[in-house]
PDB file of N, CA and C in Angstrom:
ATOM      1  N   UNK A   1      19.965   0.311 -25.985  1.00  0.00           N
ATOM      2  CA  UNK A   1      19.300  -0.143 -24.774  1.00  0.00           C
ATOM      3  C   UNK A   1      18.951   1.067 -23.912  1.00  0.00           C
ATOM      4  N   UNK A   2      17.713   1.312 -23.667  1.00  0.00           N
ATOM      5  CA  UNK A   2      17.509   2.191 -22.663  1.00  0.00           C
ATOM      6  C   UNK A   2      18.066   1.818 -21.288  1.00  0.00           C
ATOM      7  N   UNK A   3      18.046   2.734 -20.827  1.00  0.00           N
ATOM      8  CA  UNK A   3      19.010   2.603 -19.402  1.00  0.00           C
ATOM      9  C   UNK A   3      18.131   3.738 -18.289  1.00  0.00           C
ATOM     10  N   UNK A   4      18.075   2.974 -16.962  1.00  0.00           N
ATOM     11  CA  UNK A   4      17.223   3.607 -15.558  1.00  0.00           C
ATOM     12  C   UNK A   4      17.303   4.524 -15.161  1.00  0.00           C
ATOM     13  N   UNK A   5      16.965   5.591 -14.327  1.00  0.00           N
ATOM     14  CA  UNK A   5      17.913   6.806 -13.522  1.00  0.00           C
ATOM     15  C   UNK A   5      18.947   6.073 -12.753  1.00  0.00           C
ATOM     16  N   UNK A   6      18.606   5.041 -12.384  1.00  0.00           N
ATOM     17  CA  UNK A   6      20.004   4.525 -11.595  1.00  0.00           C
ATOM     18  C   UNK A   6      21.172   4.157 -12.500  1.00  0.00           C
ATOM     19  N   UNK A   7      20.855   4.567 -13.679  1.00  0.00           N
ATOM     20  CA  UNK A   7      22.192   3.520 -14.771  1.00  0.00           C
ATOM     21  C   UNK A   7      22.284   2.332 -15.277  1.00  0.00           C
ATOM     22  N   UNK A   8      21.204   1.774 -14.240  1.00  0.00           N
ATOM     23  CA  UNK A   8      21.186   0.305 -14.986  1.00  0.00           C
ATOM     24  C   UNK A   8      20.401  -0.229 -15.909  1.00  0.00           C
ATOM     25  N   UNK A   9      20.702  -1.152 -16.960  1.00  0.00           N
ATOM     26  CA  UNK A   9      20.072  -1.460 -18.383  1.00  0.00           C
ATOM     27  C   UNK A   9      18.652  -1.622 -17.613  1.00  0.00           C
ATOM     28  N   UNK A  10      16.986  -1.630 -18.891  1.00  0.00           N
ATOM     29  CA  UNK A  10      15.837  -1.249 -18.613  1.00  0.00           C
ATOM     30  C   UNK A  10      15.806  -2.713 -18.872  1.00  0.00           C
ATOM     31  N   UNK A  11      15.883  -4.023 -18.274  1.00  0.00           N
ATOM     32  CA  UNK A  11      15.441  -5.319 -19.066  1.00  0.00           C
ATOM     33  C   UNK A  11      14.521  -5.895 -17.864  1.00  0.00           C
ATOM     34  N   UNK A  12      13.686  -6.354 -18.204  1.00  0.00           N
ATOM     35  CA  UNK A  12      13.169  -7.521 -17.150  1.00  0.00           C
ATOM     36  C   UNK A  12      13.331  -7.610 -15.736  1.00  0.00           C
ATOM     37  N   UNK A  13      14.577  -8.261 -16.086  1.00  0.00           N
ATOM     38  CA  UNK A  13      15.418  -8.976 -14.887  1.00  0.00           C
ATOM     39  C   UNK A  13      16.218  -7.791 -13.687  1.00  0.00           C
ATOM     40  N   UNK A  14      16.336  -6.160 -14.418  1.00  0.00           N
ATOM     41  CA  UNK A  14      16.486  -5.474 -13.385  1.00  0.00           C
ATOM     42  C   UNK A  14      15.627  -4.888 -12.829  1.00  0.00           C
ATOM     43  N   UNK A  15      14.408  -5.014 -13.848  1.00  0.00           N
ATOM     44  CA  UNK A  15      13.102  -4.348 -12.480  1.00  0.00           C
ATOM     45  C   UNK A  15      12.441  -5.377 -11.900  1.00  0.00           C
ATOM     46  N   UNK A  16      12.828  -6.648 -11.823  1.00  0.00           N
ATOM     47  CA  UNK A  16      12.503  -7.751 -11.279  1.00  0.00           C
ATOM     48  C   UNK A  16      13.320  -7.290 -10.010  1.00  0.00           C
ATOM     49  N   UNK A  17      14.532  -7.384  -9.939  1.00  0.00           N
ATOM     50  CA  UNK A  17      15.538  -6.811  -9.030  1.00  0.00           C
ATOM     51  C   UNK A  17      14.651  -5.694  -7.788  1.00  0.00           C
ATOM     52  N   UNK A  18      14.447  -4.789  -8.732  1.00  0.00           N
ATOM     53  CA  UNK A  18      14.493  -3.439  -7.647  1.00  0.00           C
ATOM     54  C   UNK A  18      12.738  -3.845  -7.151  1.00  0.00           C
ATOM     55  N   UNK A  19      11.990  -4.419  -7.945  1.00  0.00           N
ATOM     56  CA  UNK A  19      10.797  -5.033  -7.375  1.00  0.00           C
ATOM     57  C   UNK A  19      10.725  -5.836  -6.496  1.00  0.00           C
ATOM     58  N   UNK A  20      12.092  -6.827  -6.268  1.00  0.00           N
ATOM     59  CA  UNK A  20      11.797  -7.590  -5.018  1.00  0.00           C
ATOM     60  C   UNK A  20      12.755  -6.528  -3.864  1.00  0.00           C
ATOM     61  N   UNK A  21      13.533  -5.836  -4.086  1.00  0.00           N
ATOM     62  CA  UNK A  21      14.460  -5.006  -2.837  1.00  0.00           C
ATOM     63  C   UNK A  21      12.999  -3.751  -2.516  1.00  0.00           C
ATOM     64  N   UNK A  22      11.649  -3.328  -3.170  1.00  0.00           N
ATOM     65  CA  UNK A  22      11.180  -2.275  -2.809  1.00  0.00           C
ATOM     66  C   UNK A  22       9.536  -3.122  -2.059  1.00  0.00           C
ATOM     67  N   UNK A  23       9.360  -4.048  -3.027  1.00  0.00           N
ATOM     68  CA  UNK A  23       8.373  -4.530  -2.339  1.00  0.00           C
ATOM     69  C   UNK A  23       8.327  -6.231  -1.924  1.00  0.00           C
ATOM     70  N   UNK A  24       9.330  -6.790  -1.917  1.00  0.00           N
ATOM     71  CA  UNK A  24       9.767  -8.395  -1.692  1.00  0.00           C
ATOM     72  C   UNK A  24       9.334  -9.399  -2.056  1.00  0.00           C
ATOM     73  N   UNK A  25      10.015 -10.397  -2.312  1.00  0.00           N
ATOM     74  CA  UNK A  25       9.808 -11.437  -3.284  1.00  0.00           C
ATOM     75  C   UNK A  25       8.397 -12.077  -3.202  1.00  0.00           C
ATOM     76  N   UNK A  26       7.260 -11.937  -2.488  1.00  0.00           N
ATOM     77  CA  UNK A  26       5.750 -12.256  -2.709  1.00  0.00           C
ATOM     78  C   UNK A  26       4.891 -11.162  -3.252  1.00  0.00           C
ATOM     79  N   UNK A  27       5.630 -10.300  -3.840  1.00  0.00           N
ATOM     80  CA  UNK A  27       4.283  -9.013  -3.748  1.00  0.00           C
ATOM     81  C   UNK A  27       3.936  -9.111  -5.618  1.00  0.00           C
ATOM     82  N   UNK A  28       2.458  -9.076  -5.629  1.00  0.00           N
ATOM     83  CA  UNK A  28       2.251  -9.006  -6.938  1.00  0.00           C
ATOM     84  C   UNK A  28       2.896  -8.600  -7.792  1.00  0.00           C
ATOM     85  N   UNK A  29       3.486  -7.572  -7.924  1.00  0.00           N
ATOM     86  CA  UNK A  29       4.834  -6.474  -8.723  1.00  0.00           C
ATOM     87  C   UNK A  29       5.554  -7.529  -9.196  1.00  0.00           C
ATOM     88  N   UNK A  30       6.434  -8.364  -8.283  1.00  0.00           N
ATOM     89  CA  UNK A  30       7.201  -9.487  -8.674  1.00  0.00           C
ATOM     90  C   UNK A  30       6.815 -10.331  -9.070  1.00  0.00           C
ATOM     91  N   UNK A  31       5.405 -10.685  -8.982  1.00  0.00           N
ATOM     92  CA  UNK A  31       4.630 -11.683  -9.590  1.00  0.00           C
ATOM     93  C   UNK A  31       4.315 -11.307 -10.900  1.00  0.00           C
ATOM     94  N   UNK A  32       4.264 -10.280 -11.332  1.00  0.00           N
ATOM     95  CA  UNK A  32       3.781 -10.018 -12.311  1.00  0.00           C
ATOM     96  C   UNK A  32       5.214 -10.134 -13.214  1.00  0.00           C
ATOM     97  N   UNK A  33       6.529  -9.311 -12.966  1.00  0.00           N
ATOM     98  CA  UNK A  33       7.831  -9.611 -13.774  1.00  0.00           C
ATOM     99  C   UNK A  33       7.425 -10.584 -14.056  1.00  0.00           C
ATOM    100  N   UNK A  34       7.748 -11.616 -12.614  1.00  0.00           N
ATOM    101  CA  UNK A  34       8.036 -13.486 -12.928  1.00  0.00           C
ATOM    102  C   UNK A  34       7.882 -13.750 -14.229  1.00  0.00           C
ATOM    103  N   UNK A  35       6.359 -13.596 -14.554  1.00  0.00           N
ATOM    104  CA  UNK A  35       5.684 -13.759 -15.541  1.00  0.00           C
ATOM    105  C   UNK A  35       5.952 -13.381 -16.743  1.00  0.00           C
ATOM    106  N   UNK A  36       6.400 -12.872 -16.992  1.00  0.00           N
ATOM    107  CA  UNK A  36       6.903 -11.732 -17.902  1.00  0.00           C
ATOM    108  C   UNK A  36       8.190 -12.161 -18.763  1.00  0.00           C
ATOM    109  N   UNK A  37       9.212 -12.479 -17.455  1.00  0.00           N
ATOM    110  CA  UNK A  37      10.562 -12.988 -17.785  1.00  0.00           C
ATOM    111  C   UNK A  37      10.334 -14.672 -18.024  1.00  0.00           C
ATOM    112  N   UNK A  38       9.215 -15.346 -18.177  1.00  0.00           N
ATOM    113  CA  UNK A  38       8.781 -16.642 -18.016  1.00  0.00           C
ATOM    114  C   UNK A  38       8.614 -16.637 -19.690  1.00  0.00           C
ATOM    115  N   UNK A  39       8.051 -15.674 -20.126  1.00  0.00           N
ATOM    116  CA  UNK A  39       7.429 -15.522 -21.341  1.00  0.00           C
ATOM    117  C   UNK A  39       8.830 -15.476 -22.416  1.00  0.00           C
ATOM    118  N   UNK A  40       9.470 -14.211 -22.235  1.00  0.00           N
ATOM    119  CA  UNK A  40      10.036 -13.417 -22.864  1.00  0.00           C
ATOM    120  C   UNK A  40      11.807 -13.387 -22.118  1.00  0.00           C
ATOM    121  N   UNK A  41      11.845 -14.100 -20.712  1.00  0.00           N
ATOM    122  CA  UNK A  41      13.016 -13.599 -20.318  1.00  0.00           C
ATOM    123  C   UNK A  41      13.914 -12.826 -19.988  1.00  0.00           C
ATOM    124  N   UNK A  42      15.143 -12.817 -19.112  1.00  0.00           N
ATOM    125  CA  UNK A  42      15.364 -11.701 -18.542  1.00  0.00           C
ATOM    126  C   UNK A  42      15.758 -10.613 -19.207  1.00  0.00           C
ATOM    127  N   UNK A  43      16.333 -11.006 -20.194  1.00  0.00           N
ATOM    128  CA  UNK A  43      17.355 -10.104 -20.511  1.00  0.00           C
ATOM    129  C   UNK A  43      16.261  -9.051 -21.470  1.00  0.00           C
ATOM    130  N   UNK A  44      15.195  -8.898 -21.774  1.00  0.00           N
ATOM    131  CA  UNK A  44      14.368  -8.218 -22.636  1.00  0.00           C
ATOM    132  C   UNK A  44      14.177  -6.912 -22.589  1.00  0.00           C
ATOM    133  N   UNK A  45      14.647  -6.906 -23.150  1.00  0.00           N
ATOM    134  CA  UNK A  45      14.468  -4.566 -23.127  1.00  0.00           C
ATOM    135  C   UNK A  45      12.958  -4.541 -22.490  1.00  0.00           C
ATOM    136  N   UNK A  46      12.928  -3.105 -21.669  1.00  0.00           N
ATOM    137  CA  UNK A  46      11.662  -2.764 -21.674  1.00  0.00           C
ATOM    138  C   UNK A  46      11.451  -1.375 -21.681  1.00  0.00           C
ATOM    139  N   UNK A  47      10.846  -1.383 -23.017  1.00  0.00           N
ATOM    140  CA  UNK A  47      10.546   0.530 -23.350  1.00  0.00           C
ATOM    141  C   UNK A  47       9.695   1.541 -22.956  1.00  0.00           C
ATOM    142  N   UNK A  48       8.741   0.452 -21.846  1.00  0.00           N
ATOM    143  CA  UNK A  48       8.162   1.422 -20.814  1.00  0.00           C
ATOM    144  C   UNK A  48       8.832   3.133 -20.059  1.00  0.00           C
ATOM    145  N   UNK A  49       7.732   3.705 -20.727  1.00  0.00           N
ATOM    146  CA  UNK A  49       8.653   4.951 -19.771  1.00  0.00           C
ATOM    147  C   UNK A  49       8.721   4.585 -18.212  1.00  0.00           C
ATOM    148  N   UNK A  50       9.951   4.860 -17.785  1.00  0.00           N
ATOM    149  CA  UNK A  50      10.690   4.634 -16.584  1.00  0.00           C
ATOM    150  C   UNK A  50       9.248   4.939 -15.049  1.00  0.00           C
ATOM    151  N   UNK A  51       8.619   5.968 -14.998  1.00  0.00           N
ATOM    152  CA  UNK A  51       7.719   6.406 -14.277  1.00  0.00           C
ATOM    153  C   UNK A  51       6.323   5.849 -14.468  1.00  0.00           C
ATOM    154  N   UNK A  52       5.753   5.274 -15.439  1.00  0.00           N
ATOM    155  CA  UNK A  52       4.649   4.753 -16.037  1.00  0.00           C
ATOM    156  C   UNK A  52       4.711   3.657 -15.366  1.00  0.00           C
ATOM    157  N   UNK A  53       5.720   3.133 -15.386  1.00  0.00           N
ATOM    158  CA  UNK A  53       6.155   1.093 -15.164  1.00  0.00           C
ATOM    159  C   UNK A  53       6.174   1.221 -13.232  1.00  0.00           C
ATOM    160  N   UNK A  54       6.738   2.290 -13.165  1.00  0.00           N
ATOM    161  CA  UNK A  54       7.384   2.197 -11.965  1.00  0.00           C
ATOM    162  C   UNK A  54       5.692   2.678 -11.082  1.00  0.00           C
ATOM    163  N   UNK A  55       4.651   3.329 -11.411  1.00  0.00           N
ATOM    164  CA  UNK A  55       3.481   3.763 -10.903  1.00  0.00           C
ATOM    165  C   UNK A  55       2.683   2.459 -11.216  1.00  0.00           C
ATOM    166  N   UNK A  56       2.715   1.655 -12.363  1.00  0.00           N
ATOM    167  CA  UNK A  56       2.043   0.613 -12.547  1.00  0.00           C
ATOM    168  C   UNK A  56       2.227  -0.827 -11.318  1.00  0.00           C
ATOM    169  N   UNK A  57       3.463  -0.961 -10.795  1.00  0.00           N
ATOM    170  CA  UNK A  57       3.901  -2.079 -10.245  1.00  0.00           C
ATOM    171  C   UNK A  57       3.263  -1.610  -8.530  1.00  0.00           C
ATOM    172  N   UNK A  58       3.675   0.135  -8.741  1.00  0.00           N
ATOM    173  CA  UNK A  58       3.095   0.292  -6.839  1.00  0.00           C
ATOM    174  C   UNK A  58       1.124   0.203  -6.923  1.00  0.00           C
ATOM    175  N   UNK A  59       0.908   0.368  -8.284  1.00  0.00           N
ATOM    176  CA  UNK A  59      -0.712   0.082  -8.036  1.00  0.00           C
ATOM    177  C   UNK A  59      -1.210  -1.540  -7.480  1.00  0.00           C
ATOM    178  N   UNK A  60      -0.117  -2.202  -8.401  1.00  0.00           N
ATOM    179  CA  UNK A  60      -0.396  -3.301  -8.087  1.00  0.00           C
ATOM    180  C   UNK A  60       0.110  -4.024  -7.107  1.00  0.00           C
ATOM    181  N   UNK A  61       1.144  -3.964  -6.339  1.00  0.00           N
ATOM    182  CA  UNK A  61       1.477  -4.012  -5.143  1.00  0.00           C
ATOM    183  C   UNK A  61       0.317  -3.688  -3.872  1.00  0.00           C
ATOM    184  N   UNK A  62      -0.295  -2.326  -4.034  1.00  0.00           N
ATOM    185  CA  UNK A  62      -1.158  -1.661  -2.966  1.00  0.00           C
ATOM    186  C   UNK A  62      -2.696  -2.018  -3.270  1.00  0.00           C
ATOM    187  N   UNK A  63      -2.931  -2.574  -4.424  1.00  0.00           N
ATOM    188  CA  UNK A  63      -4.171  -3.309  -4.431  1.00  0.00           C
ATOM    189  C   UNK A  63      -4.479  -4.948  -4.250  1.00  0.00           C
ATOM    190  N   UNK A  64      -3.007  -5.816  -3.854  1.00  0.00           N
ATOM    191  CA  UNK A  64      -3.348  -6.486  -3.042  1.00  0.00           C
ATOM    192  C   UNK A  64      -3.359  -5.949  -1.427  1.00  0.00           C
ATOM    193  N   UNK A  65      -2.513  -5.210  -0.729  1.00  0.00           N
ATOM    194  CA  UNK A  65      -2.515  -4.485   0.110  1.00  0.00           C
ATOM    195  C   UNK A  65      -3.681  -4.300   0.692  1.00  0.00           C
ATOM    196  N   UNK A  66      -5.169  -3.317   0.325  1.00  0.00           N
ATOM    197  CA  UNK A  66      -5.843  -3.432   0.462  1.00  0.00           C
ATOM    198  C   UNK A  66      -7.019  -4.113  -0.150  1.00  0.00           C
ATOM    199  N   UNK A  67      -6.774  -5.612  -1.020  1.00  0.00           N
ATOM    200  CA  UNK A  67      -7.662  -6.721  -0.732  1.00  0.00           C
ATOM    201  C   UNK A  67      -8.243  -7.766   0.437  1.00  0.00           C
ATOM    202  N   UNK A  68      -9.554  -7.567   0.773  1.00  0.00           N
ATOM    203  CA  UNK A  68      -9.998  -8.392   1.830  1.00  0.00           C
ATOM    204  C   UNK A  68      -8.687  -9.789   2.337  1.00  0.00           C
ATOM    205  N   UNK A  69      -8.437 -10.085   3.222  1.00  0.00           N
ATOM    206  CA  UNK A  69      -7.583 -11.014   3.359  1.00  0.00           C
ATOM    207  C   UNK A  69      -6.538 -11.047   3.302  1.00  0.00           C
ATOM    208  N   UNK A  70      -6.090  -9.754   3.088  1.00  0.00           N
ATOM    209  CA  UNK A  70      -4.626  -9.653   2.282  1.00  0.00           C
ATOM    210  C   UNK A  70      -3.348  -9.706   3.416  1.00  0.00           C
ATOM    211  N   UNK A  71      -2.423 -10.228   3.521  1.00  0.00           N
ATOM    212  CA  UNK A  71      -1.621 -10.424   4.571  1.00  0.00           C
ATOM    213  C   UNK A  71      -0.434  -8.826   4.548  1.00  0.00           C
TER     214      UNK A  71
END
């Protein structure tokens, strides 16, 4: 099992975690896990390099951010 800089296992359900403590439980990022762990579930390895995943979720976070309407 790959494992985080923080130590903790790479599955789903813990970057679901640090996705709702960095950007909170409505932000696309978490919407997008949801989905993910809906499919496949929490416990699912994910072999994303650690920095790739972690740049992918703030794109998508900051492009609802600045979508027309966006709260």
């Amino acid at each position: 099992m790959n494992t985080l800089s923080t130590g903790q296992p790479s599955t789903l359900g813990v970057w679901r975690d640090l996705a709702v403590s960095v950007f909170g439980e409505d932000s696309p990022a978490t919407a997008y896990l949801d989905g993910k762990i809906a499919e496949q579930g929490a416990e699912m390895e994910v072999l994303a390099d650690e920095q790739q995943l972690l740049h992918a979720l703030v794109t998508l976070h900051h492009r609802r951010a600045q979508s027309p309407g966006s709260n």
